[in-house]
Protein backbone atom coordinates (compact mmCIF):
# COMPACT_ATOMS: atom_id res chain seq x y z
CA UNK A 1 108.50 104.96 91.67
CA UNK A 2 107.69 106.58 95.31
CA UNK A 3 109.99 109.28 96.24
CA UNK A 4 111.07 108.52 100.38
CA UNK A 5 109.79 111.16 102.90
CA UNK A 6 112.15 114.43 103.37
CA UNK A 7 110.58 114.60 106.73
CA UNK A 8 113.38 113.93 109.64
CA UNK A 9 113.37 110.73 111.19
CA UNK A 10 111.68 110.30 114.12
CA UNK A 11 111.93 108.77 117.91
CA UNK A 12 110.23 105.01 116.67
CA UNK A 13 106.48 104.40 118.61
CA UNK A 14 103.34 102.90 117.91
CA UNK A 15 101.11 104.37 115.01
CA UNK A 16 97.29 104.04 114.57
CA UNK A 17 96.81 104.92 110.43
CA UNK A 18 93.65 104.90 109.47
CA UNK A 19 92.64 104.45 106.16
CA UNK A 20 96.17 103.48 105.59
CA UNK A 21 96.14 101.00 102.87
CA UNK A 22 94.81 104.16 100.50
CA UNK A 23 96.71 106.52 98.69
CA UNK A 24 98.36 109.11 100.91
CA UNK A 25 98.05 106.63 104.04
CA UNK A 26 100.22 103.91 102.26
CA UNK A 27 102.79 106.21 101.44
CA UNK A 28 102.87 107.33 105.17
CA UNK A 29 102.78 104.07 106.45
CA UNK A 30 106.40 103.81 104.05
CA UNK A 31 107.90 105.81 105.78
CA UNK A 32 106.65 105.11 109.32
CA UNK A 33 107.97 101.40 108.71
CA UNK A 34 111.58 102.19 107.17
CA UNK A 35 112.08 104.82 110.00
CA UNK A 36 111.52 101.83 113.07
CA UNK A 37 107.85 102.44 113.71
CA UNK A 38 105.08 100.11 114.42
CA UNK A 39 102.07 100.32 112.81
CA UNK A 40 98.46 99.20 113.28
CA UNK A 41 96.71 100.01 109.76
CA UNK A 42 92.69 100.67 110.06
CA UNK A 43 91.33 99.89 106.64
CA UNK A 44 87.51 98.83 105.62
CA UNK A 45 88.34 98.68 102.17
CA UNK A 46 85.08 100.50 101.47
CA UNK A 47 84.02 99.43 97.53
CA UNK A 48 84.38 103.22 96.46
CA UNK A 49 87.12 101.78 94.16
CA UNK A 50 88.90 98.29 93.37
CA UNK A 51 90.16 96.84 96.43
CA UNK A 52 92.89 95.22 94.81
CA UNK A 53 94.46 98.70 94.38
CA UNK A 54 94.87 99.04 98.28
CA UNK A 55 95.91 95.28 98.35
CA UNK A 56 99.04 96.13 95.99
CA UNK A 57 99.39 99.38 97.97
CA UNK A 58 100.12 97.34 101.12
CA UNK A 59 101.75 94.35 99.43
CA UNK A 60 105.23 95.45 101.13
CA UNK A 61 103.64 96.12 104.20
CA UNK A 62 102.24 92.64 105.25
CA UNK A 63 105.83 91.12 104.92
CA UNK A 64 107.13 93.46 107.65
CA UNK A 65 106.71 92.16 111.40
CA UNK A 66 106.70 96.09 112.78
CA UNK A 67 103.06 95.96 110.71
CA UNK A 68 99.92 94.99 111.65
CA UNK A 69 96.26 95.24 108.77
CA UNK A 70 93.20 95.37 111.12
CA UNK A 71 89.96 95.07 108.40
CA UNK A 72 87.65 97.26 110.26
CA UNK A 73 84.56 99.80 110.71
CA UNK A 74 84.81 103.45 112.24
CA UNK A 75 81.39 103.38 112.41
CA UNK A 76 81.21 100.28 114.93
CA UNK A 77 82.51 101.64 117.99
CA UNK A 78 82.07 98.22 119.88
CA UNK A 79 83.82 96.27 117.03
CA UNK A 80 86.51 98.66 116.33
CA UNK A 81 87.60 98.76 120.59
CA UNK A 82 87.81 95.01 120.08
CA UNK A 83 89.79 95.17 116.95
CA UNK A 84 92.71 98.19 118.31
CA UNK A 85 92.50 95.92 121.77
CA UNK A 86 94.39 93.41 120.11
CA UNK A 87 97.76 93.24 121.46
CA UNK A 88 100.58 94.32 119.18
CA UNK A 89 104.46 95.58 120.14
CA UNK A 90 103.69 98.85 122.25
CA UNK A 91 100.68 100.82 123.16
CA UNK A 92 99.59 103.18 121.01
CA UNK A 93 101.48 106.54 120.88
CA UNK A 94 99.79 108.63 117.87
CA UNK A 95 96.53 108.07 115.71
CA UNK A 96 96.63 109.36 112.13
CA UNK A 97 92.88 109.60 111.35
CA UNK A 98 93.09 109.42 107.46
CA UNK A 99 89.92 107.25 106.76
CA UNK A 100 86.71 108.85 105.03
CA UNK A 101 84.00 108.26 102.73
CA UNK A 102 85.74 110.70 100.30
CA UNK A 103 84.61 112.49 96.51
CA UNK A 104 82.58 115.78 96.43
CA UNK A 105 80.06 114.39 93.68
CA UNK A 106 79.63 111.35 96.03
CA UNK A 107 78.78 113.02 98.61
CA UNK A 108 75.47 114.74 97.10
CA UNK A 109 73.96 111.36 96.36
CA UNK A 110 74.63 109.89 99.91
CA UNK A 111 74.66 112.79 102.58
CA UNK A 112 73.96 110.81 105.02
CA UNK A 113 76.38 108.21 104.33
CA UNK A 114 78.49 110.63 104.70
CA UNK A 115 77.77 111.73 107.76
CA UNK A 116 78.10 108.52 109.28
CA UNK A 117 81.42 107.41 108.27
CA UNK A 118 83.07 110.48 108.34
CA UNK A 119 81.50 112.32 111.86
CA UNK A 120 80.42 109.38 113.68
CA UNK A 121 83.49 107.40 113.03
CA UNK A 122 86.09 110.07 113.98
CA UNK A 123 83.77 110.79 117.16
CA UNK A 124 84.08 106.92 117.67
CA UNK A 125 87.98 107.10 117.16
CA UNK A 126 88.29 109.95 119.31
CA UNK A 127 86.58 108.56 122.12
CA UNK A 128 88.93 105.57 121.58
CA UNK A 129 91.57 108.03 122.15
CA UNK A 130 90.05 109.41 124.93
CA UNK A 131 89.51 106.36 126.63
CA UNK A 132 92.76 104.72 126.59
CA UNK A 133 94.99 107.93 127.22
CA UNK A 134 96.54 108.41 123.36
CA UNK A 135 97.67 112.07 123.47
CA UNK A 136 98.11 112.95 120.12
CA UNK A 137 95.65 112.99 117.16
CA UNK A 138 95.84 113.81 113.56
CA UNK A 139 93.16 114.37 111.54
CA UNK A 140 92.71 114.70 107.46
CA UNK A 141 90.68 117.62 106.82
CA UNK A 142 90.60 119.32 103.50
CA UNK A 143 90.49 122.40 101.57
CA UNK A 144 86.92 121.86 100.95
CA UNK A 145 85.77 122.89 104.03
CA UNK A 146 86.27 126.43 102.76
CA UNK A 147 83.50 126.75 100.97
CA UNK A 148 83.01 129.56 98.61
CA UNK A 149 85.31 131.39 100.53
CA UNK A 150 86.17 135.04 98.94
CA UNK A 151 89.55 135.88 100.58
CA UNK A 152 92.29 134.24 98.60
CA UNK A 153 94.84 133.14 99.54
CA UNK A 154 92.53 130.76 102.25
CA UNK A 155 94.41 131.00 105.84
CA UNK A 156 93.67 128.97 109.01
CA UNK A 157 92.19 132.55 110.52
CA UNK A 158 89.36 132.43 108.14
CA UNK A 159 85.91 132.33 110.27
CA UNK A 160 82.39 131.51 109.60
CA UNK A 161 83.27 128.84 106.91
CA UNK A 162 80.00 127.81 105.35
CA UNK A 163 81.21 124.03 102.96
CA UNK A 164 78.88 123.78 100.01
CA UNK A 165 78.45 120.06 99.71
CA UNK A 166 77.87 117.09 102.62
CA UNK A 167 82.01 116.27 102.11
CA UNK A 168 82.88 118.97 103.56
CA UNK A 169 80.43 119.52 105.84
CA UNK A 170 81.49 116.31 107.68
CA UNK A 171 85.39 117.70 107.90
CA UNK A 172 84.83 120.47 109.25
CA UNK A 173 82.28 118.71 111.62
CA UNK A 174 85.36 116.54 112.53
CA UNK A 175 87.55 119.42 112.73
CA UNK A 176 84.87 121.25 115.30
CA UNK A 177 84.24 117.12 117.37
CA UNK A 178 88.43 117.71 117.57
CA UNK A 179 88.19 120.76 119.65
CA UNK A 180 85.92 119.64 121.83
CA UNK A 181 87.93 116.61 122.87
CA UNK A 182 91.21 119.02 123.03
CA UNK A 183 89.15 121.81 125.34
CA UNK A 184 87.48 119.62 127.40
CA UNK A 185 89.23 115.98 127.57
CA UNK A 186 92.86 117.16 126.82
CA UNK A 187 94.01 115.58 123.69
CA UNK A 188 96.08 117.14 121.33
CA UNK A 189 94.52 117.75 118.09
CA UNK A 190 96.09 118.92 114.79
CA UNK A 191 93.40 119.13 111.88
CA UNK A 192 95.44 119.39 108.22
CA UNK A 193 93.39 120.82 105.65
CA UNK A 194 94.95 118.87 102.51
CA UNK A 195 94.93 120.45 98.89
CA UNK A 196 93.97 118.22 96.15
CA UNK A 197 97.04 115.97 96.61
CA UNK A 198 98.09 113.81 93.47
CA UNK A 199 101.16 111.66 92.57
CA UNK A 200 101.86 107.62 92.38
CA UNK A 201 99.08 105.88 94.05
CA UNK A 202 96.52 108.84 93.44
CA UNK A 203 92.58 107.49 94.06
CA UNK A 204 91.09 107.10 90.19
CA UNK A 205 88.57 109.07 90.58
CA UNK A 206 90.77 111.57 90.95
CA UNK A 207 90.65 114.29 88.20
CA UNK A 208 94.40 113.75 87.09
CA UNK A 209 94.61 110.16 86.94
CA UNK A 210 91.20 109.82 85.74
CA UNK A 211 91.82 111.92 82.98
CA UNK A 212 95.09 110.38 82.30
CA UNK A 213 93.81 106.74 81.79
CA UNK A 214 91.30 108.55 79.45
CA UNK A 215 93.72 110.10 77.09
CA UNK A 216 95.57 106.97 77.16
CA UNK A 217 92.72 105.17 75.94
CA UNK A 218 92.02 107.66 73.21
CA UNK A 219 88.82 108.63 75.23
CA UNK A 220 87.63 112.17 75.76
CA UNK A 221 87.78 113.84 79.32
CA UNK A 222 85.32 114.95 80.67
CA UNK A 223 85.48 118.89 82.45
CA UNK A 224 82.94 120.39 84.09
CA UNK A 225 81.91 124.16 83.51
CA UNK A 226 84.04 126.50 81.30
CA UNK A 227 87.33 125.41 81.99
CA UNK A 228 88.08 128.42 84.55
CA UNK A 229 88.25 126.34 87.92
CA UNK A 230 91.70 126.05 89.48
CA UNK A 231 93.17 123.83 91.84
CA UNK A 232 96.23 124.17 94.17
CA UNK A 233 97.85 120.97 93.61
CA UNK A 234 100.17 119.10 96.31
CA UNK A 235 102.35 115.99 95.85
CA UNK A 236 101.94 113.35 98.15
CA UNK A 237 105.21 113.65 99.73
CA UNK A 238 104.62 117.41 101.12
CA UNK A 239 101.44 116.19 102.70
CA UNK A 240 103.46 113.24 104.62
CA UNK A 241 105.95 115.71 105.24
CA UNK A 242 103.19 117.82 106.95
CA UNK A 243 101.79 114.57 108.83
CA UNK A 244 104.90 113.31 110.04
CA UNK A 245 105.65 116.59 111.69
CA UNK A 246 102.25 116.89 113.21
CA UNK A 247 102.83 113.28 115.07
CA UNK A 248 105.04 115.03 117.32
CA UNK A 249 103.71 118.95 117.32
CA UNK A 250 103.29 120.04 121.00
CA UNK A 251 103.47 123.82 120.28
CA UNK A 252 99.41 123.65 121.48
CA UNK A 253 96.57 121.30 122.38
CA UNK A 254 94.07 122.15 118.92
CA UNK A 255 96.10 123.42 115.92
CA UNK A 256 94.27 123.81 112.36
CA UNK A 257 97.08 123.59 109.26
CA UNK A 258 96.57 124.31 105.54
CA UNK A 259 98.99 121.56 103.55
CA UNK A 260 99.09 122.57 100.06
CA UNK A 261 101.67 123.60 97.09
CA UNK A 262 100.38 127.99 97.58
CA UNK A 263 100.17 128.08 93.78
CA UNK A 264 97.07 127.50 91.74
CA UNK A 265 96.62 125.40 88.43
CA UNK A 266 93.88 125.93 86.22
CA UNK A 267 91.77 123.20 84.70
CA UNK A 268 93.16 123.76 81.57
CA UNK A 269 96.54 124.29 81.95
CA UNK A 270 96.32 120.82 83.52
CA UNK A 271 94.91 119.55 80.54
CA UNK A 272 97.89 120.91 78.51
CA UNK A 273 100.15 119.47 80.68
CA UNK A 274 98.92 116.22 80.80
CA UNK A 275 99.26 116.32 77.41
CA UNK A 276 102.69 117.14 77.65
CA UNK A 277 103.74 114.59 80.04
CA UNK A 278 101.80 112.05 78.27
CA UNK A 279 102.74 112.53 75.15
CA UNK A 280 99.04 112.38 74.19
CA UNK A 281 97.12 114.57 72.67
CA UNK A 282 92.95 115.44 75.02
CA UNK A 283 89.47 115.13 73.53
CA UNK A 284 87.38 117.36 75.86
CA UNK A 285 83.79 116.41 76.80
CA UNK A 286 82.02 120.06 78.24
CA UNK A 287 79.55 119.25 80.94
CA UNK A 288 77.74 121.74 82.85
CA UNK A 289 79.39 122.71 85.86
CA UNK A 290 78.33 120.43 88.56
CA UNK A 291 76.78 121.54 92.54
CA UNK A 292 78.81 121.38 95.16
CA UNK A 293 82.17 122.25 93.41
CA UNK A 294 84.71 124.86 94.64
CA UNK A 295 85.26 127.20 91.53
CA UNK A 296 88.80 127.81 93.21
CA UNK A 297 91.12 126.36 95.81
CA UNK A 298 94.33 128.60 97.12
CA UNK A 299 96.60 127.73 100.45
CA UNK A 300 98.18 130.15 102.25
CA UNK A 301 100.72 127.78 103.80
CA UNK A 302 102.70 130.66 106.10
CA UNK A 303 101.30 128.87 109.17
CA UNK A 304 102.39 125.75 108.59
CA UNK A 305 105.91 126.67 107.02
CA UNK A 306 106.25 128.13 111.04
CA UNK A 307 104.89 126.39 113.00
CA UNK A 308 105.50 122.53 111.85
CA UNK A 309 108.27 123.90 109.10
CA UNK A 310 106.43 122.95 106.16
CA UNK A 311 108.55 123.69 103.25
CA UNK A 312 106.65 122.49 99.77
CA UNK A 313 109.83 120.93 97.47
CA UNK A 314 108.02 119.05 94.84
CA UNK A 315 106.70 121.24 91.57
CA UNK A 316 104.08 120.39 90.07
CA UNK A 317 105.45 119.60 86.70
CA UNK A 318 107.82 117.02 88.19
CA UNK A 319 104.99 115.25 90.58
CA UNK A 320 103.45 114.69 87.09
CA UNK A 321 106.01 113.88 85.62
CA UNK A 322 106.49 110.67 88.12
CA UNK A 323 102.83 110.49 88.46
CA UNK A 324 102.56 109.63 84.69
CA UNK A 325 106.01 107.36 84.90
CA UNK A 326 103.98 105.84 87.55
CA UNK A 327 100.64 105.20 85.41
CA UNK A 328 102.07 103.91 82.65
CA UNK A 329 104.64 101.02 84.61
CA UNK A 330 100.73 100.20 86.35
CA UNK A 331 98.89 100.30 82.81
CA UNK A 332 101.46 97.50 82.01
CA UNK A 333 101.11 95.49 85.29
CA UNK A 334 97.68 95.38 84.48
CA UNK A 335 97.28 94.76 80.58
CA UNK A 336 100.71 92.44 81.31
CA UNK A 337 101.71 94.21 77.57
CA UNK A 338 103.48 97.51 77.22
CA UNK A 339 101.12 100.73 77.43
């Protein structure tokens, strides 16, 4: 059901993907193979969610000989310098840092977990890069790292970002470890700050396919607060747009880019659309709205339109659309009757 990239194709190297048996990393990892790359995939298939998920994501991938599936730590700088030391076609030409311990809610039960795989691995990763001369690094960061921010649309420009929850303290942590190695050791970082991305191969934990498998159950969903919090919603293939064309941005040495859709969704209208798409009809469960959550998220995607020429081409009614297309051909993979 994946739609291919819309990005241009690329001069072929060698790719470092972390994290890229997941969602968005698989997808990238797609393209990267179809368009003559190699790729080394960094994956620790942390128990967060089913493994076997990542395992089907990557299914295609292990056939190709341009691939390679290293099973490995962040947080073990030793063992991960033996692991990328491996030889495999070319040296390394870009790392795409896409691996964290993800999930707001998560995040408040195990701070420091957080901390740990998310800072101290990209500082390990980044002295990696360091070390063995790989110019150009591209981080995941995400919307969350605005905080409660009042000035909507959110732009790069923004200062004195204060994150309300350990999550996304620890990206913008990475995002600050990334200028450091750009001022003073002469890398070239680009952080992307990615908007709630959804589509085929979405994380279920994720709000819309977690709700989705609910409804199609006949099981209420449950939202959080009084239905007023909004989301700006990106498909998967705008955000591998934006990566792709950050592998080979040399405009500067430390760029920051919002990827997102620049249109909000509220909770509810989601609801109603899911609905729609579903053909099912939600049972709501109100909860109290939970700590740490951003009441609203809003990209002002200018920057990256010019500078990387980010051009958003997927609405969101059609990404669900194929996202539910998507759910329902899995349901039946894994019931082996039709959902």
């Amino acid at each position: 059901m994946s739609e291919p990239s819309t990005a241009p194709q690329q001069t072929a190297g060698h790719a470092l993907v972390t994290g890229g048996a997941g969602f968005i990393g698989s997808h990238l990892v797609d393209g990267l193979l179809r368009d003559g790359w190699n790729v080394t995939c960094v994956d620790n298939f942390d128990p967060f969610y089913d493994a076997t998920i990542k395992h089907d994501n990557i299914a295609a991938h292990l056939r190709q000989p341009a691939y390679r599936l290293l099973q490995a730590d962040l947080r073990d700088a030793a063992a991960l310098e033996q692991a990328l030391d491996q030889p495999f076609g070319s040296p390394y030409s870009v790392i795409v840092h896409l691996a964290a311990k993800a999930g707001v809610r998560n995040s408040l039960l195990d701070p420091l977990g957080y901390q740990m795989s998310n800072v101290i691995g990209t500082q390990n990763l980044l002295t990696y890069a360091h070390k063995h001369g790989i110019r150009q690094f591209v981080f995941a960061s995400s919307s969350s790292v605005y905080g409660d921010c009042p000035r909507l649309p959110w732009s790069e420009d923004d200062t004195g970002l204060l994150p309300i929850n350990p999550y996304a303290s620890s990206k913008l942590a990475g995002e600050q470890l990334g200028y450091v190695y750009a001022r003073t050791f002469g890398l070239r970082f680009v952080g992307l700050r990615f908007f709630t991305v959804f589509g085929e191969r979405q994380r279920p934990d994720l709000a819309i396919h977690k709700f989705s498998r609910l409804m199609l159950a006949g099981r209420p969903i449950p939202l959080f607060g009084d239905g007023s919090a909004e989301r700006d919603y990106t498909y998967w293939s705008e955000i591998v747009d934006g990566i792709r064309a950050s592998m080979t941005y040399a405009g500067s040495d430390y760029e920051i880019f919002n990827l997102g859709n620049n249109r909000t969704v509220g909770l509810l209208e989601l609801v109603r659309k899911l609905e729609q798409v579903l053909k099912v009809p939600a049972q709501i469960d109100w909860q109290p709205w939970q700590p740490g959550e951003m009441r609203r998220t809003w990209a002002d995607i200018g920057k990256a339109g010019r500078l990387l020429g980010y051009r958003p081409r997927t609405d969101f009614d059609t990404g669900l659309r194929r996202f539910a297309a998507w759910l329902r051909e899995r349901l039946r993979q894994e019931s082996g009757t039709a959902a």
